[in-house]
PDB file of N, CA and C in Angstrom:
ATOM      1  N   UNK A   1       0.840  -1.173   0.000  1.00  0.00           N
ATOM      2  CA  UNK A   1       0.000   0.000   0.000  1.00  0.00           C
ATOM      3  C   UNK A   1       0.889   1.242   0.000  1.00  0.00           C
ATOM      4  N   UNK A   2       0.465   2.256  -1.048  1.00  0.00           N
ATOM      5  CA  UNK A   2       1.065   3.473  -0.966  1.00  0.00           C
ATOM      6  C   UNK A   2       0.516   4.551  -0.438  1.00  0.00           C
ATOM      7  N   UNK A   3       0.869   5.779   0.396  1.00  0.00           N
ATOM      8  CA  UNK A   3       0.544   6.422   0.417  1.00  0.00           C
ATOM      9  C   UNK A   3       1.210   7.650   0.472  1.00  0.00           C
ATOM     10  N   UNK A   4       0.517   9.002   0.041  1.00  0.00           N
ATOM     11  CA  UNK A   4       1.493  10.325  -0.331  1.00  0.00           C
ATOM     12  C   UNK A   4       0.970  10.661   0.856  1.00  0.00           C
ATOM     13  N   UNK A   5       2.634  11.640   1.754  1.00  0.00           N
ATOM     14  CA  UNK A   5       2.443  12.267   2.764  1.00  0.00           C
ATOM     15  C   UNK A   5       2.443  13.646   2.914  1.00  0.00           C
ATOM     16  N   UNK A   6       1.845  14.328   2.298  1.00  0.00           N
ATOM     17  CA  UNK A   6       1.748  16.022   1.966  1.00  0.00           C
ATOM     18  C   UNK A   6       2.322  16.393   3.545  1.00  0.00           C
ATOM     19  N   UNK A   7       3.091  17.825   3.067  1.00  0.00           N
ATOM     20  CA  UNK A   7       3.707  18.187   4.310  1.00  0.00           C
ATOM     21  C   UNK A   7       3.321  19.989   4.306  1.00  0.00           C
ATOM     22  N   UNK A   8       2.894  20.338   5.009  1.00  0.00           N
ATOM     23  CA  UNK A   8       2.448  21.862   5.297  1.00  0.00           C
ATOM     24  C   UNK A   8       3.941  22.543   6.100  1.00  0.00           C
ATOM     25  N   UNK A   9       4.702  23.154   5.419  1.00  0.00           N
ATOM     26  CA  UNK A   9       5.715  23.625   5.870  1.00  0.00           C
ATOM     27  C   UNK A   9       5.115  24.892   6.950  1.00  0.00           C
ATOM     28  N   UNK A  10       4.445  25.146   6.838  1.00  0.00           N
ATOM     29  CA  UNK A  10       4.118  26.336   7.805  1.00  0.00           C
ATOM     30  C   UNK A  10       4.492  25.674   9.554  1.00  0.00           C
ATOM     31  N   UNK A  11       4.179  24.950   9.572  1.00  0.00           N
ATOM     32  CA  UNK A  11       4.877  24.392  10.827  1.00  0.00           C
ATOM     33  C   UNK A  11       5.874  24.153  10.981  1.00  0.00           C
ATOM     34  N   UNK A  12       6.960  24.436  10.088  1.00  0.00           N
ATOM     35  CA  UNK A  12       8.489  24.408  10.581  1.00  0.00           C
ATOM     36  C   UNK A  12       9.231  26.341  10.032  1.00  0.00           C
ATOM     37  N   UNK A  13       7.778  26.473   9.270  1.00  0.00           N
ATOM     38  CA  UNK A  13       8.548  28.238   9.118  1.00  0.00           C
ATOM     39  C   UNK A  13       9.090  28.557  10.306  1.00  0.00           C
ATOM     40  N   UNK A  14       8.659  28.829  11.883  1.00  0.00           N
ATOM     41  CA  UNK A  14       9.089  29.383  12.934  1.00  0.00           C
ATOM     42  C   UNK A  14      10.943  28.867  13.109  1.00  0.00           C
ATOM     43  N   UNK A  15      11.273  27.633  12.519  1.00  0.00           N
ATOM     44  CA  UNK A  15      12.736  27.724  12.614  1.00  0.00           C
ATOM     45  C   UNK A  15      13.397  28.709  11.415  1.00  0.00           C
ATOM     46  N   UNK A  16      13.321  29.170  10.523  1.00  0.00           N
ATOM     47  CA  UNK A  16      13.514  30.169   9.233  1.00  0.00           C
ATOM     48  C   UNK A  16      13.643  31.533   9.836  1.00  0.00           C
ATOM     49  N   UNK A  17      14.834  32.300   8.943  1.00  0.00           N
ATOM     50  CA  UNK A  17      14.580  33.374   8.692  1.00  0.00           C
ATOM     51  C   UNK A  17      14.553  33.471   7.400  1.00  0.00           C
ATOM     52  N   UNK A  18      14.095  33.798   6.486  1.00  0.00           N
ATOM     53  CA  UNK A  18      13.973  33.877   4.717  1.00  0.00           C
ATOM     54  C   UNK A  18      14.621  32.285   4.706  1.00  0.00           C
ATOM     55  N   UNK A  19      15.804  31.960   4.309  1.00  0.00           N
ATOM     56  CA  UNK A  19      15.723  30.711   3.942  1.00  0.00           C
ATOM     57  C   UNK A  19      17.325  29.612   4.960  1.00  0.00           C
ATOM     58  N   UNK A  20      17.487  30.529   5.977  1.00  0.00           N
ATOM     59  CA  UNK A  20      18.545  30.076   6.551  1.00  0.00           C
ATOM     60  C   UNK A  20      17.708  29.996   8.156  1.00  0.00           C
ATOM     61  N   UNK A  21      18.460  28.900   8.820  1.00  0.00           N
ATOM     62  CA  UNK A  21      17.925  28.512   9.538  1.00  0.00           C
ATOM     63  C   UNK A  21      18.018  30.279  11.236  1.00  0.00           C
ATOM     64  N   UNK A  22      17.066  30.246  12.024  1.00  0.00           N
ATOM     65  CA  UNK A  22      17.073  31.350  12.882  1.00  0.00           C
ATOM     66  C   UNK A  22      18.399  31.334  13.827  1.00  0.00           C
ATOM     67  N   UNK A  23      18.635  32.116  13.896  1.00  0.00           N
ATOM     68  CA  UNK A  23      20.262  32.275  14.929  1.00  0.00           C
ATOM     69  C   UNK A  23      20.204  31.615  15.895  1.00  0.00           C
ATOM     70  N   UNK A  24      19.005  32.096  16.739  1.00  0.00           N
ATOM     71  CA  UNK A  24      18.747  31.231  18.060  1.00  0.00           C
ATOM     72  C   UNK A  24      18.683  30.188  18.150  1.00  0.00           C
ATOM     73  N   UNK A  25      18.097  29.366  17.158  1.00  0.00           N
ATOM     74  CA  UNK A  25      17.791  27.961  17.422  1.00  0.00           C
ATOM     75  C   UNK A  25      18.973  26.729  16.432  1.00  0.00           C
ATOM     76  N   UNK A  26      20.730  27.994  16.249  1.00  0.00           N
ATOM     77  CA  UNK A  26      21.311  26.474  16.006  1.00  0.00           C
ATOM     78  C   UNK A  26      22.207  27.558  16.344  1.00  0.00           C
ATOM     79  N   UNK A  27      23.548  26.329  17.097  1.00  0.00           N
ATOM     80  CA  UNK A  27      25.122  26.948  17.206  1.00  0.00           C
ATOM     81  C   UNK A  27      25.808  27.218  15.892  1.00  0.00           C
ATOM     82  N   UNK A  28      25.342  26.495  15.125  1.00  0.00           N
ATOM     83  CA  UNK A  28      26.541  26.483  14.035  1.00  0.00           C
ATOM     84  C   UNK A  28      25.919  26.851  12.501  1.00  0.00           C
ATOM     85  N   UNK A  29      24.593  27.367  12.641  1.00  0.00           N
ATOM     86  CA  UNK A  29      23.829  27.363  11.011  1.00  0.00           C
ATOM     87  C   UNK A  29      23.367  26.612  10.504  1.00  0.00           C
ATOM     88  N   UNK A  30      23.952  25.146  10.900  1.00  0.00           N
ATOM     89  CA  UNK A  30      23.069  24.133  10.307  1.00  0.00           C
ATOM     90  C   UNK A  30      22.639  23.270  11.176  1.00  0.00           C
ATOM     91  N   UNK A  31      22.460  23.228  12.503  1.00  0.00           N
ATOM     92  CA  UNK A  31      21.970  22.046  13.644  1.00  0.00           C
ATOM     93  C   UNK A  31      21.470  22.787  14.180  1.00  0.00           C
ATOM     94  N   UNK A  32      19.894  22.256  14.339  1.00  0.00           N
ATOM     95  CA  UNK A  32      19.085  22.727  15.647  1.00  0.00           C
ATOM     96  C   UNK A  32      19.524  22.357  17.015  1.00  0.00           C
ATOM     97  N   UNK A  33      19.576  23.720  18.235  1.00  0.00           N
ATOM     98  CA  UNK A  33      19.802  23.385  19.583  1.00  0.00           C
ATOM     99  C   UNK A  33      18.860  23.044  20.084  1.00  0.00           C
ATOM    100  N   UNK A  34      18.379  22.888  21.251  1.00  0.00           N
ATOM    101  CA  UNK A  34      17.353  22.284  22.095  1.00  0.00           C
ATOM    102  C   UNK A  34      15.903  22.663  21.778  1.00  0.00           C
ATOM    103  N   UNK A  35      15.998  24.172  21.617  1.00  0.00           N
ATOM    104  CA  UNK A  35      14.533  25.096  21.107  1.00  0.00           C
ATOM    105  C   UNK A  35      14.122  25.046  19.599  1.00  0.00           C
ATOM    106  N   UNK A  36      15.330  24.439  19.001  1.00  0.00           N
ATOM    107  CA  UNK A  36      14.961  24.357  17.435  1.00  0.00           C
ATOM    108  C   UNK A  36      14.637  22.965  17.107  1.00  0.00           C
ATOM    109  N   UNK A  37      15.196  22.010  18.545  1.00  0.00           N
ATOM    110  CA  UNK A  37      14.457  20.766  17.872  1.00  0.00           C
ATOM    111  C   UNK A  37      13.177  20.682  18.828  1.00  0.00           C
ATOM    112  N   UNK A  38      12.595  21.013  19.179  1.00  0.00           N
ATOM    113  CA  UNK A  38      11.157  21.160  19.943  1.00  0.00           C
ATOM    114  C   UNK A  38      10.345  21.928  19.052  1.00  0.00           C
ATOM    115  N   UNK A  39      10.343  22.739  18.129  1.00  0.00           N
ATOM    116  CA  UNK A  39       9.674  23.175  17.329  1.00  0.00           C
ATOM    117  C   UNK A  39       9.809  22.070  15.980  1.00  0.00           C
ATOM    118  N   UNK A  40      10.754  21.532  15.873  1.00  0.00           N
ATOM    119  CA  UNK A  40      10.323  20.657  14.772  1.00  0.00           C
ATOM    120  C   UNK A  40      10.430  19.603  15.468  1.00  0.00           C
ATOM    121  N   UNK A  41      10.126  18.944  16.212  1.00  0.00           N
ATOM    122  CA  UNK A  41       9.370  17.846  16.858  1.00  0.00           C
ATOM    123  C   UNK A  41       7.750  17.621  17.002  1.00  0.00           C
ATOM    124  N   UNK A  42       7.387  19.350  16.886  1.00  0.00           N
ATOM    125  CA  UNK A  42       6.117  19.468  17.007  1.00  0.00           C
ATOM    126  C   UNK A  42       5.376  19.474  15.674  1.00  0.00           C
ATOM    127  N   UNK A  43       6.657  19.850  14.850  1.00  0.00           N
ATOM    128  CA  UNK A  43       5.979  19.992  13.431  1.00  0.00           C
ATOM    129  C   UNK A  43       5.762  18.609  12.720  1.00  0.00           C
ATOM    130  N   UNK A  44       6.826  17.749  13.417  1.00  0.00           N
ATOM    131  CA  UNK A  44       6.617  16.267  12.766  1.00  0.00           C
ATOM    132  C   UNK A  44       5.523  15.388  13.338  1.00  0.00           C
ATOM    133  N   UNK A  45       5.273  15.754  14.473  1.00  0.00           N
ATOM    134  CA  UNK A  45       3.952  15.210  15.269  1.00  0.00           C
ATOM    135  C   UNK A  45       2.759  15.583  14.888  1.00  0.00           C
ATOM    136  N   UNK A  46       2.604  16.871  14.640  1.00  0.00           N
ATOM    137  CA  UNK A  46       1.420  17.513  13.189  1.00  0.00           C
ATOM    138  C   UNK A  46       1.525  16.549  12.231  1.00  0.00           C
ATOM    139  N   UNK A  47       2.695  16.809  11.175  1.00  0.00           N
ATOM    140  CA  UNK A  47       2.354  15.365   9.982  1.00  0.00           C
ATOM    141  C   UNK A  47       1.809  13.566  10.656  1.00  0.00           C
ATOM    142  N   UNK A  48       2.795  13.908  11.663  1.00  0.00           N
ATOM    143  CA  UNK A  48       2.199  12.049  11.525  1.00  0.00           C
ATOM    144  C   UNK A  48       0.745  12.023  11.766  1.00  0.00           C
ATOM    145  N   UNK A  49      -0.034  13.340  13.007  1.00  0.00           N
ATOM    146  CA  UNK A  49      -1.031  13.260  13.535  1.00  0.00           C
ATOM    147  C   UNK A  49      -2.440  13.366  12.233  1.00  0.00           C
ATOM    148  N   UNK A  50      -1.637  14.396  11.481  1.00  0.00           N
ATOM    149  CA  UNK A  50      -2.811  14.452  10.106  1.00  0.00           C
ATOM    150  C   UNK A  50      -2.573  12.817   9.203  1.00  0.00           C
ATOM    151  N   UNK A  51      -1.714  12.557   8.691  1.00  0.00           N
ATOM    152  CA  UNK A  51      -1.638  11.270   8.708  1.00  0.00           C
ATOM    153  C   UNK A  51      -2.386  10.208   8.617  1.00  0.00           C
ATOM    154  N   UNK A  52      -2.442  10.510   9.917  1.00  0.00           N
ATOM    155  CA  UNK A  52      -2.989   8.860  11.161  1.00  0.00           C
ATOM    156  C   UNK A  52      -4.501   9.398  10.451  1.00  0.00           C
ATOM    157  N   UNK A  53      -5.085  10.521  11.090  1.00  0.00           N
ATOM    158  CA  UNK A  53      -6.205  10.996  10.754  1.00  0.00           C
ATOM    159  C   UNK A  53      -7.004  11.027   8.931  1.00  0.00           C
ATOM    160  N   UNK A  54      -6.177  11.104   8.212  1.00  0.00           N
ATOM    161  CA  UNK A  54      -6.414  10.573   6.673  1.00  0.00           C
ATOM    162  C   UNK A  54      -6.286   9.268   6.679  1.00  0.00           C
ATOM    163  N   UNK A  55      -5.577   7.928   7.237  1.00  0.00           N
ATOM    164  CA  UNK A  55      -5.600   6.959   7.155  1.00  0.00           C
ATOM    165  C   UNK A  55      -6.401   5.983   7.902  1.00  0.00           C
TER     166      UNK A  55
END
């Protein structure tokens, strides 16, 4: 069984500034610190939760 998992980026905009990741939420530009992976933890729990809910 296949299924397509559409993803609504608006729930991970809050880590972004235009297209680089926000100062605060990585040491180095490209790794989220503690506050940048809690916002996309939440954003991946949205997809799976819509998901579950289409399936």
């Amino acid at each position: 069984m296949e299924s397509a998992v559409s993803v609504d980026d608006a729930a991970v905009q809050p880590l972004f500034d235009g297209k680089a990741l926000k100062a605060n939420l990585t040491s180095d530009g490209v790794h989220l610190n503690l506050d940048g992976k809690k916002i996309y933890r939440e954003a991946l729990l949205k997809i799976v939760a819509d998901f579950d809910r289409k399936n």
